[in-house]
N, C-alpha and C. Protein backbone atom coordinates (compact mmCIF):
# COMPACT_ATOMS: atom_id res chain seq x y z
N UNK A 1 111.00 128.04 120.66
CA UNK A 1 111.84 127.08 121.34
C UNK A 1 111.26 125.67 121.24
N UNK A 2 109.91 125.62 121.34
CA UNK A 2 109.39 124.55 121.17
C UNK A 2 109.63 123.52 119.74
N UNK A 3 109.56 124.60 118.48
CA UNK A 3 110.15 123.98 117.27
C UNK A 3 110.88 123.80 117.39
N UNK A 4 112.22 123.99 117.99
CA UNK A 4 113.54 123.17 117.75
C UNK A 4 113.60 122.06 118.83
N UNK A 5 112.94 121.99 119.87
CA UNK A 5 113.21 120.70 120.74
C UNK A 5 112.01 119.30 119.72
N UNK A 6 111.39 120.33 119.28
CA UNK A 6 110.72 119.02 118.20
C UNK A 6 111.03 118.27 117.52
N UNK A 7 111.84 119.58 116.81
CA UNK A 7 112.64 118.81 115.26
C UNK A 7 113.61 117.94 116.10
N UNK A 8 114.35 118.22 117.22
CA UNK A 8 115.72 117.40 117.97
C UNK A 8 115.28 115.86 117.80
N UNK A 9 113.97 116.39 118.91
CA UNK A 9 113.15 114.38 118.95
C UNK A 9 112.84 114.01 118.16
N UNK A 10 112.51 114.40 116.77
CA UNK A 10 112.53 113.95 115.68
C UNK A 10 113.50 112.99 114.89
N UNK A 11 114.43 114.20 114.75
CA UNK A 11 115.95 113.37 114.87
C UNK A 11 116.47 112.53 115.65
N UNK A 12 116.13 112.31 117.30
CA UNK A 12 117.00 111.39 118.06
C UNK A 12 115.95 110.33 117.59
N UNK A 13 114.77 110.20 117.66
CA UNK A 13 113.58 109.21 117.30
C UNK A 13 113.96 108.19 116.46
N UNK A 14 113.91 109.35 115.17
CA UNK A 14 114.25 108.66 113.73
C UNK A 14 115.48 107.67 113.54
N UNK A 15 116.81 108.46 114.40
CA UNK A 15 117.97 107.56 114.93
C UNK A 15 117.57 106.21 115.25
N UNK A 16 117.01 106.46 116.39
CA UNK A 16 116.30 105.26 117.01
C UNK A 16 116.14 104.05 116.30
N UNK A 17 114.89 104.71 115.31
CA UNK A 17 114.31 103.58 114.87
C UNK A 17 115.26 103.05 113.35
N UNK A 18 116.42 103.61 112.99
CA UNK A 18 117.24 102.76 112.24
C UNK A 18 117.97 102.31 113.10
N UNK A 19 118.52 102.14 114.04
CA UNK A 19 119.20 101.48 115.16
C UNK A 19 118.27 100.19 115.30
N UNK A 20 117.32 100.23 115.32
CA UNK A 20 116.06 99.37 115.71
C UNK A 20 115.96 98.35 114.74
N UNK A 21 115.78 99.19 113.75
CA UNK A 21 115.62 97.52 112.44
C UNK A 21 116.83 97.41 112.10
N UNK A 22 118.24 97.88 112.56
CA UNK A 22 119.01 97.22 112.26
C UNK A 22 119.39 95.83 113.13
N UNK A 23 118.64 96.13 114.62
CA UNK A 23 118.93 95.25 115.44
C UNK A 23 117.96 93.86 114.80
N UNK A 24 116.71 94.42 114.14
CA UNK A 24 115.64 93.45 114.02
C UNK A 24 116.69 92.48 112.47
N UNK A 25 117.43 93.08 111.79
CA UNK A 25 117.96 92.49 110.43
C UNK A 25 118.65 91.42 110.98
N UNK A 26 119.67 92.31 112.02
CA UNK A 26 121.19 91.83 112.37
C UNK A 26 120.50 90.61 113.57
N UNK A 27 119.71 90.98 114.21
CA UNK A 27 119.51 90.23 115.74
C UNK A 27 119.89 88.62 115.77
N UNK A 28 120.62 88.18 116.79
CA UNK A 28 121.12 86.75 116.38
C UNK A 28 120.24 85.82 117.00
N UNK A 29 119.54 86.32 117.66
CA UNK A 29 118.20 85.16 118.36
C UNK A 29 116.95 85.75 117.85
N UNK A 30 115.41 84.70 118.07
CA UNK A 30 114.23 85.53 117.79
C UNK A 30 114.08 86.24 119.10
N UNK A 31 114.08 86.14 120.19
CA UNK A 31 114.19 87.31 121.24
C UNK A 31 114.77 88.59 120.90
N UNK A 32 115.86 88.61 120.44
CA UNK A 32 115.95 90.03 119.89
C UNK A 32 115.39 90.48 118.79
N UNK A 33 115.04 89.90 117.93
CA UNK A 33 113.90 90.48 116.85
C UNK A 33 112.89 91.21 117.19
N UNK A 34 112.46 89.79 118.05
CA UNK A 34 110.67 90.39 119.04
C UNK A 34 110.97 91.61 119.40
N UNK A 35 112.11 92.21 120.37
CA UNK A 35 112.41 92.89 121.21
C UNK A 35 112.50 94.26 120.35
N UNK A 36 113.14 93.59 119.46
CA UNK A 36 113.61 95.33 118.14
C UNK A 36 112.18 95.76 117.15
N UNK A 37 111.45 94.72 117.24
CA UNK A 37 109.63 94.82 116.52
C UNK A 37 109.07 95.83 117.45
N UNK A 38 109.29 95.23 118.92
CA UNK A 38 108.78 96.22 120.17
C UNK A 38 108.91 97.76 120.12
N UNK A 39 110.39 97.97 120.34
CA UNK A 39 110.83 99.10 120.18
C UNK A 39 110.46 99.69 118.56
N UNK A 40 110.26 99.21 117.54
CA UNK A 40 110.22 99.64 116.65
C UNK A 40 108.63 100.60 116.60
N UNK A 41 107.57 99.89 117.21
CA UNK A 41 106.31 100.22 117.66
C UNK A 41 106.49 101.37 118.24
N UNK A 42 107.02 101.46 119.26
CA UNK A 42 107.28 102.54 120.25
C UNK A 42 107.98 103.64 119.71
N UNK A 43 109.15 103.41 118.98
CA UNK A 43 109.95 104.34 118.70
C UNK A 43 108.42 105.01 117.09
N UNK A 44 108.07 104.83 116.27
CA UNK A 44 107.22 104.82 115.61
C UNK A 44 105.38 105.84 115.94
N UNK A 45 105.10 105.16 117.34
CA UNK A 45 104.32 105.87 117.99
C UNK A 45 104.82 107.12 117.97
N UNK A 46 106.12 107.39 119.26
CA UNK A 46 106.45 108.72 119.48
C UNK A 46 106.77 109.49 118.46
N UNK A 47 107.00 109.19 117.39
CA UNK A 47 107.14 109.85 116.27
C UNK A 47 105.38 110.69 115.91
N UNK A 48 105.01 109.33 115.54
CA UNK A 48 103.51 109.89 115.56
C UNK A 48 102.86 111.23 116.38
N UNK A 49 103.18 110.98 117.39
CA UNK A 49 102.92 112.20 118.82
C UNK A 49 103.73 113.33 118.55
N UNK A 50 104.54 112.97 118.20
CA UNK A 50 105.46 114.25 118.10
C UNK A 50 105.20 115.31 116.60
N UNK A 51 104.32 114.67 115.55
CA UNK A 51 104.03 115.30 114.30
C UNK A 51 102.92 115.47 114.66
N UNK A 52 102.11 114.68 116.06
CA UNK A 52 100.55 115.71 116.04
C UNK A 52 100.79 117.14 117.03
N UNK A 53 101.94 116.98 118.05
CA UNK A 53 102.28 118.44 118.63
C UNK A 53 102.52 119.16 117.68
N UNK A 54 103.52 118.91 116.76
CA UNK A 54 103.70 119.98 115.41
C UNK A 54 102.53 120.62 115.24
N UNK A 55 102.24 119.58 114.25
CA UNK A 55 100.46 119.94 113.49
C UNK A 55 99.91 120.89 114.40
N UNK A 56 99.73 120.45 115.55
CA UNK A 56 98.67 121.25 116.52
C UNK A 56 96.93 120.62 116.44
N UNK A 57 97.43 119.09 115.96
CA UNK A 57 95.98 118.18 116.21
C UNK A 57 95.72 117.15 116.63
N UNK A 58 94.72 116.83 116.98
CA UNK A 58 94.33 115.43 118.09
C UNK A 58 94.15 114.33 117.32
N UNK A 59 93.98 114.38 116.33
CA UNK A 59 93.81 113.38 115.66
C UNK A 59 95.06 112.05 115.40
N UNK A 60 95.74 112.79 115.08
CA UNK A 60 97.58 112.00 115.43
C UNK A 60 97.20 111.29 116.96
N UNK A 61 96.94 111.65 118.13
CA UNK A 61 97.14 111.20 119.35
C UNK A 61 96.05 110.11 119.24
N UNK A 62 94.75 109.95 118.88
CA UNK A 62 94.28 108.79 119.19
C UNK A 62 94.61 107.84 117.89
N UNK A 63 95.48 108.03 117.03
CA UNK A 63 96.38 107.18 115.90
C UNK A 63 96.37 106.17 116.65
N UNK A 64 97.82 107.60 117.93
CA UNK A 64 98.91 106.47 118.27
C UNK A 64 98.34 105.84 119.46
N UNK A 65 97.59 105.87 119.92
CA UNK A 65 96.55 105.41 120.64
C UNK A 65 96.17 103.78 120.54
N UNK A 66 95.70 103.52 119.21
CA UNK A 66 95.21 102.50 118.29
C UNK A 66 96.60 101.53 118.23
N UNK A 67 97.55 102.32 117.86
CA UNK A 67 98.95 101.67 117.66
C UNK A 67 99.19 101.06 119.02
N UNK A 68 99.09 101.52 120.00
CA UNK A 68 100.09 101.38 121.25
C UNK A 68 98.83 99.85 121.56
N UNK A 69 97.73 100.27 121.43
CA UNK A 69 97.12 98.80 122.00
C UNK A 69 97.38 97.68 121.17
N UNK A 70 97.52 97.74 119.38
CA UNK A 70 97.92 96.91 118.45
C UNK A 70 99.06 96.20 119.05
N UNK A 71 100.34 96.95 119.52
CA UNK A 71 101.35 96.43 119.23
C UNK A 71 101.59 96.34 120.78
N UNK A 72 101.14 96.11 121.69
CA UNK A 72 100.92 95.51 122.94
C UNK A 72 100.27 93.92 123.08
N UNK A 73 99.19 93.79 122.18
CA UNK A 73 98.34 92.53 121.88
C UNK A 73 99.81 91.79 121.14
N UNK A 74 100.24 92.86 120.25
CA UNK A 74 101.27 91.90 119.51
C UNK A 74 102.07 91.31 119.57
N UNK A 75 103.04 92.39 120.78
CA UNK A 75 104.28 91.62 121.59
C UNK A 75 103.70 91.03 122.51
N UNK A 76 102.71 90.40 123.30
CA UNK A 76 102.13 89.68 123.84
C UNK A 76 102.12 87.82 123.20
N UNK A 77 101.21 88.24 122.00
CA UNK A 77 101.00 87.33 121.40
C UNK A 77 102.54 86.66 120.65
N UNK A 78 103.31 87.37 120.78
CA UNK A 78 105.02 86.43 119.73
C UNK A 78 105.51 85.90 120.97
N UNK A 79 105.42 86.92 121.81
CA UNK A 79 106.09 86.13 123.33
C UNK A 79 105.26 85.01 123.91
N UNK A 80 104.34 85.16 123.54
CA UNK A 80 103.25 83.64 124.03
C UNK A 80 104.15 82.67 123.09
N UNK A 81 103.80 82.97 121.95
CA UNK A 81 103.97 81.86 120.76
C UNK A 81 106.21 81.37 120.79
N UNK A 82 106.86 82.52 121.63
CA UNK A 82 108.21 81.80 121.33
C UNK A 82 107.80 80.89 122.67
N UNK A 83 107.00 81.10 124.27
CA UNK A 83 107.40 80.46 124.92
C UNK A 83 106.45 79.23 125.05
N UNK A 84 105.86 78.77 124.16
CA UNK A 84 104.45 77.83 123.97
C UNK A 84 104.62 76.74 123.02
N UNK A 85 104.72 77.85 122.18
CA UNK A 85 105.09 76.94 120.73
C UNK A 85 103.18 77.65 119.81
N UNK A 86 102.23 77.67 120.52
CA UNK A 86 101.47 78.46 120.09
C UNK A 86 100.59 79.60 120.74
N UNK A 87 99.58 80.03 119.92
CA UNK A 87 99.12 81.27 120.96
C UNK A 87 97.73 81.12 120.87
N UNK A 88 96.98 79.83 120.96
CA UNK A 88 95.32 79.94 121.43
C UNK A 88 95.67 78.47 121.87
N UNK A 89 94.99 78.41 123.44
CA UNK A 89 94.95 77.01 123.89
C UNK A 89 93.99 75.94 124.00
């Protein structure tokens, strides 16, 4: 049972994340770009997590680990820089 609720989130995930860069192509402001980069991270991670439950290894989890702090510093740092104009003061 567990393999098929996997493969599901796999699929709704993967959905996701073409929904996601389509928003990042299409997006009509840079706020929604930032916003669809965000989600793109996230949606990307859980993917990650979800092929180390497969696998059955830890190694996938502190990946996405690495990822989730990357792309936290990151959307940090674009949202500094749209509302600043830069990002070291």
């Amino acid at each position: 049972m567990l393999v098929y609720a996997v493969q599901f989130a796999f699929l709704l995930f993967s959905l996701s994340l073409l929904l996601n860069m389509w928003r990042l192509v299409k997006g009509p402001h840079l706020p929604d770009r930032i916003l669809a980069l965000d989600t793109i991270y996230i949606n990307s991670l859980a993917l990650l997590l979800l092929f180390g439950i497969q696998e059955g290894t830890s190694a996938y989890f502190e990946a996405a680990l690495m990822i989730a702090m990357l792309g936290f510093v990151g959307t940090v740092a674009a949202a500094k820089f749209l509302m600043r104009g830069d990002i070291i003061e």
